[in-house]
Protein backbone atom coordinates (compact mmCIF):
# COMPACT_ATOMS: atom_id res chain seq x y z
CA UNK A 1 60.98 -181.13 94.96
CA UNK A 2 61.77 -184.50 96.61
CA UNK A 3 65.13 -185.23 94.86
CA UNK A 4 63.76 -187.90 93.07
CA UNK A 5 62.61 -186.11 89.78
CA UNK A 6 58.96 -184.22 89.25
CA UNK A 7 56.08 -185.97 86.88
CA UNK A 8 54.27 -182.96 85.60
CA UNK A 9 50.30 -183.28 84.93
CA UNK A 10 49.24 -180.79 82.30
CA UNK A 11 46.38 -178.80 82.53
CA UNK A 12 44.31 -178.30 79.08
CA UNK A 13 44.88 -174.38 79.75
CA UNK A 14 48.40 -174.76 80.34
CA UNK A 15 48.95 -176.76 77.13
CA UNK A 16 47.85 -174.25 75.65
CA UNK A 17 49.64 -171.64 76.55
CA UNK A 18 53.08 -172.97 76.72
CA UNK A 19 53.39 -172.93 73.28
CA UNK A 20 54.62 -175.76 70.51
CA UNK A 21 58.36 -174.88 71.10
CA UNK A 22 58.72 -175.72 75.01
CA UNK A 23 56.23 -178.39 73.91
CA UNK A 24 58.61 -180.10 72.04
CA UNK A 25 61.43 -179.14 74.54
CA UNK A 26 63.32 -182.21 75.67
CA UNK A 27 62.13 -181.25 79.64
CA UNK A 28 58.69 -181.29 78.50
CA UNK A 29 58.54 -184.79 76.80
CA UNK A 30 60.70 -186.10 79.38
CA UNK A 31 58.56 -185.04 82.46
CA UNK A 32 55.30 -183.93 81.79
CA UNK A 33 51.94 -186.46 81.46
CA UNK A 34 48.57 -185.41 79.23
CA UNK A 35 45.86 -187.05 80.70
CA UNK A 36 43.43 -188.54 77.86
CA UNK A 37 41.11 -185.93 78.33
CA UNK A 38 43.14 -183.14 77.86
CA UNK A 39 44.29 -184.68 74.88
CA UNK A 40 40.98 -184.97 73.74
CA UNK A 41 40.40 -181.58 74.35
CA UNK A 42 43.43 -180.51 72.27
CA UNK A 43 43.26 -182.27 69.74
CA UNK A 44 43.21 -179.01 67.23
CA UNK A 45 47.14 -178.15 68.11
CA UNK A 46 49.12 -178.60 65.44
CA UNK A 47 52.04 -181.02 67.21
CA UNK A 48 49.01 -183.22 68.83
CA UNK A 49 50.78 -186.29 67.14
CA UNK A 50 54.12 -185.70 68.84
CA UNK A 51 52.45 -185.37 72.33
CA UNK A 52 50.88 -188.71 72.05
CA UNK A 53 54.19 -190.78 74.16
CA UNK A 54 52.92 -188.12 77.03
CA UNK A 55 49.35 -189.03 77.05
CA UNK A 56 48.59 -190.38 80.65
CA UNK A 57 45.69 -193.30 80.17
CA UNK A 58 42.35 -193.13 81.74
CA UNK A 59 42.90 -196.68 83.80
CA UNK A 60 40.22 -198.22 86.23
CA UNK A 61 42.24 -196.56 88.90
CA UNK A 62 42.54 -193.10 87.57
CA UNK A 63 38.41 -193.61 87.54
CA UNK A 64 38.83 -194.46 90.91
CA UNK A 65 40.53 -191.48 91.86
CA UNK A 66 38.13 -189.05 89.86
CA UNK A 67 35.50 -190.65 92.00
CA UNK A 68 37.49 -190.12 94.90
CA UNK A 69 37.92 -186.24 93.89
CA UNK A 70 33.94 -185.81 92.22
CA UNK A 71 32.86 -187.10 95.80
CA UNK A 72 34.35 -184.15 97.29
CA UNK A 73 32.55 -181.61 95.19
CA UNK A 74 29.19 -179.96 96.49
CA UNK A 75 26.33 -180.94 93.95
CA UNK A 76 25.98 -176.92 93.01
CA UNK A 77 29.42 -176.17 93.20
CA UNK A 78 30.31 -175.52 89.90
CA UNK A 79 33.49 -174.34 89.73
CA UNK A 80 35.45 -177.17 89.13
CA UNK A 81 33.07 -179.18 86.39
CA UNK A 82 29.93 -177.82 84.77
CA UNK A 83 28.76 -180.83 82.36
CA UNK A 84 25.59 -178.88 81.61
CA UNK A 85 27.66 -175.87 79.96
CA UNK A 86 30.57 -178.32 78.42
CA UNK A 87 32.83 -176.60 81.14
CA UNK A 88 35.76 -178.69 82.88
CA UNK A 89 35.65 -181.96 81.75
CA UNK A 90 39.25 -182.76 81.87
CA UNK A 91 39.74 -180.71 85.25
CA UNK A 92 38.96 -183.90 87.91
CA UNK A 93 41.14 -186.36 85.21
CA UNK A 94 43.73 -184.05 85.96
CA UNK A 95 43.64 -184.21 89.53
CA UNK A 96 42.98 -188.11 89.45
CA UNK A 97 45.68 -188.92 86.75
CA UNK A 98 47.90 -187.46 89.26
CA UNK A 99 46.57 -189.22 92.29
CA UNK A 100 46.83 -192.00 90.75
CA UNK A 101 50.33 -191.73 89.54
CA UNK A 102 51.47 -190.42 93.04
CA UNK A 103 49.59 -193.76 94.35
CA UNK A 104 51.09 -196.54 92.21
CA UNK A 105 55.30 -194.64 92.46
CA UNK A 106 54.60 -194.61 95.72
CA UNK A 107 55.47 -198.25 96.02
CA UNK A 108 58.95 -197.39 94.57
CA UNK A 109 61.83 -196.29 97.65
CA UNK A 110 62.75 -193.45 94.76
CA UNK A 111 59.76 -191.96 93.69
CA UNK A 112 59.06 -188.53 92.09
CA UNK A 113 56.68 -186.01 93.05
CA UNK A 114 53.36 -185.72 91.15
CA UNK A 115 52.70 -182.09 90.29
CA UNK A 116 49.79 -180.33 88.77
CA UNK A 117 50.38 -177.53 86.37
CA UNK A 118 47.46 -175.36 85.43
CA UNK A 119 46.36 -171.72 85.47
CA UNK A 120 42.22 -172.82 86.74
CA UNK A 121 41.72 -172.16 90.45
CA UNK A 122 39.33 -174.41 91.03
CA UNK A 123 41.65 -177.48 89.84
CA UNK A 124 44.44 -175.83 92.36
CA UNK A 125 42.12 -175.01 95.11
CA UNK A 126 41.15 -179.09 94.83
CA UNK A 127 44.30 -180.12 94.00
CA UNK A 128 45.84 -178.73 96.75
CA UNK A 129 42.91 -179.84 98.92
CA UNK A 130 44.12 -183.73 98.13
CA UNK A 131 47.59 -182.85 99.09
CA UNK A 132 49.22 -182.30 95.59
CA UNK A 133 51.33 -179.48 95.26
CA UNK A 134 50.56 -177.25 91.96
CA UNK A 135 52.57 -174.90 89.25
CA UNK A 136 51.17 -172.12 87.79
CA UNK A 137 51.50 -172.18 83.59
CA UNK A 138 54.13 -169.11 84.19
CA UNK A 139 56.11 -171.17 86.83
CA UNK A 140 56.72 -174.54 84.84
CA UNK A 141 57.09 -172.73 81.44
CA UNK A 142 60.07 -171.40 84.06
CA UNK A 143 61.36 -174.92 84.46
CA UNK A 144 60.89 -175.33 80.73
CA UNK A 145 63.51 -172.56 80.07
CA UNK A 146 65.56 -172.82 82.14
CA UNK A 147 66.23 -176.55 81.57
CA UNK A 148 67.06 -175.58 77.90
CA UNK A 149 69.09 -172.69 79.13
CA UNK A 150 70.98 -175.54 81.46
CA UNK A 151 71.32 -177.94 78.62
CA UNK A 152 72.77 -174.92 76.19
CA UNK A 153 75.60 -174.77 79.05
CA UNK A 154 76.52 -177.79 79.56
C-alpha cells in the first residue's frame, strides 16, 4: 500500500471465484477494474451487467503495454498465452491494463497503487517481472471482507 488507495485489476480466474456477493460488495465496485477481455471472457455470470462501470477499456495504450509485456515472452513459452489451444487470452490485458493505469496516475502527486489479483502463476511470475505487485484470489477476497466487516462497525 502507498497511502493513496489500491486500483485492483481482476484476473478472469479470480472473478470467478470471488463469488457474486463480494462482487457486488461496495469495496469491489469501488476499487477493482475488469479489463475488456476478462469481461469478455465472463460474460456467462449472472451479475455481468452490474460489473460493466468496472470494465477497464482496451485503449491504444493498454495495446501498447500488451506489446510491451508479449515482447517479453519467449516464442515457445507458453505459459502465459497459448492462442493455438484458446488458453490465456485475457492474461497479458491484465498485466497491460494495469501498466497502463499505473502509467497515466502516475502523473497525479496522489496516486494509487495498481495491483494485480489473480490465482495464474504465469500472470504473477510476469507481473511481478514488470514491477507490479500481485494478490492472490484468497488475499483480496480478504480485503473484500474485511472492508464489509469495517463498514458493519462503523
Amino acid at each position: 500500500m502507498n497511502g493513496f488507495g489500491e486500483r485492483y485489476v481482476i484476473d478472469t480466474n479470480a472473478l470467478s471465484q470471488l463469488g457474486k456477493a463480494r462482487r457486488a460488495s461496495t469495496f469491489f465496485l469501488e476499487h477493482a477494474l475488469i479489463p475488456e477481455e476478462v469481461m469478455h471472457e465472463a460474460a456467462g455470470f449472472p451479475d455481468i451487467a452490474s460489473l460493466r462501470d468496472n470494465v477497464h477499456p482496451t485503449t491504444p495504450r493498454v495495446l501498447h503495454w500488451l506489446t510491451e509485456v508479449l515482447s517479453t515472452v519467449p516464442d515457445d513459452d507458453t505459459r502465459l498465452i497459448d492462442l493455438y489451444a484458446n488458453l490465456g487470452g485475457a492474461d497479458p490485458l491484465v498485466i497491460a491494463c494495469a501498466l497502463e493505469g499505473q502509467e497515466y496516475d502516475s502523473q497525479f502527486l496522489l496516486s494509487p497503487e495498481w495491483i494485480i489479483v489473480t490465482g495464474d502463476e504465469a500472470v504473477r511470475a510476469k507481473a511481478e517481472e514488470f514491477g507490479l505487485r500481485v494478490l492472490s484470489n484468497s488475499q483480496f477476497a480478504t480485503l473484500v471482507d474485511e472492508s464489509g466487516n469495517e463498514a458493519l462497525q462503523s
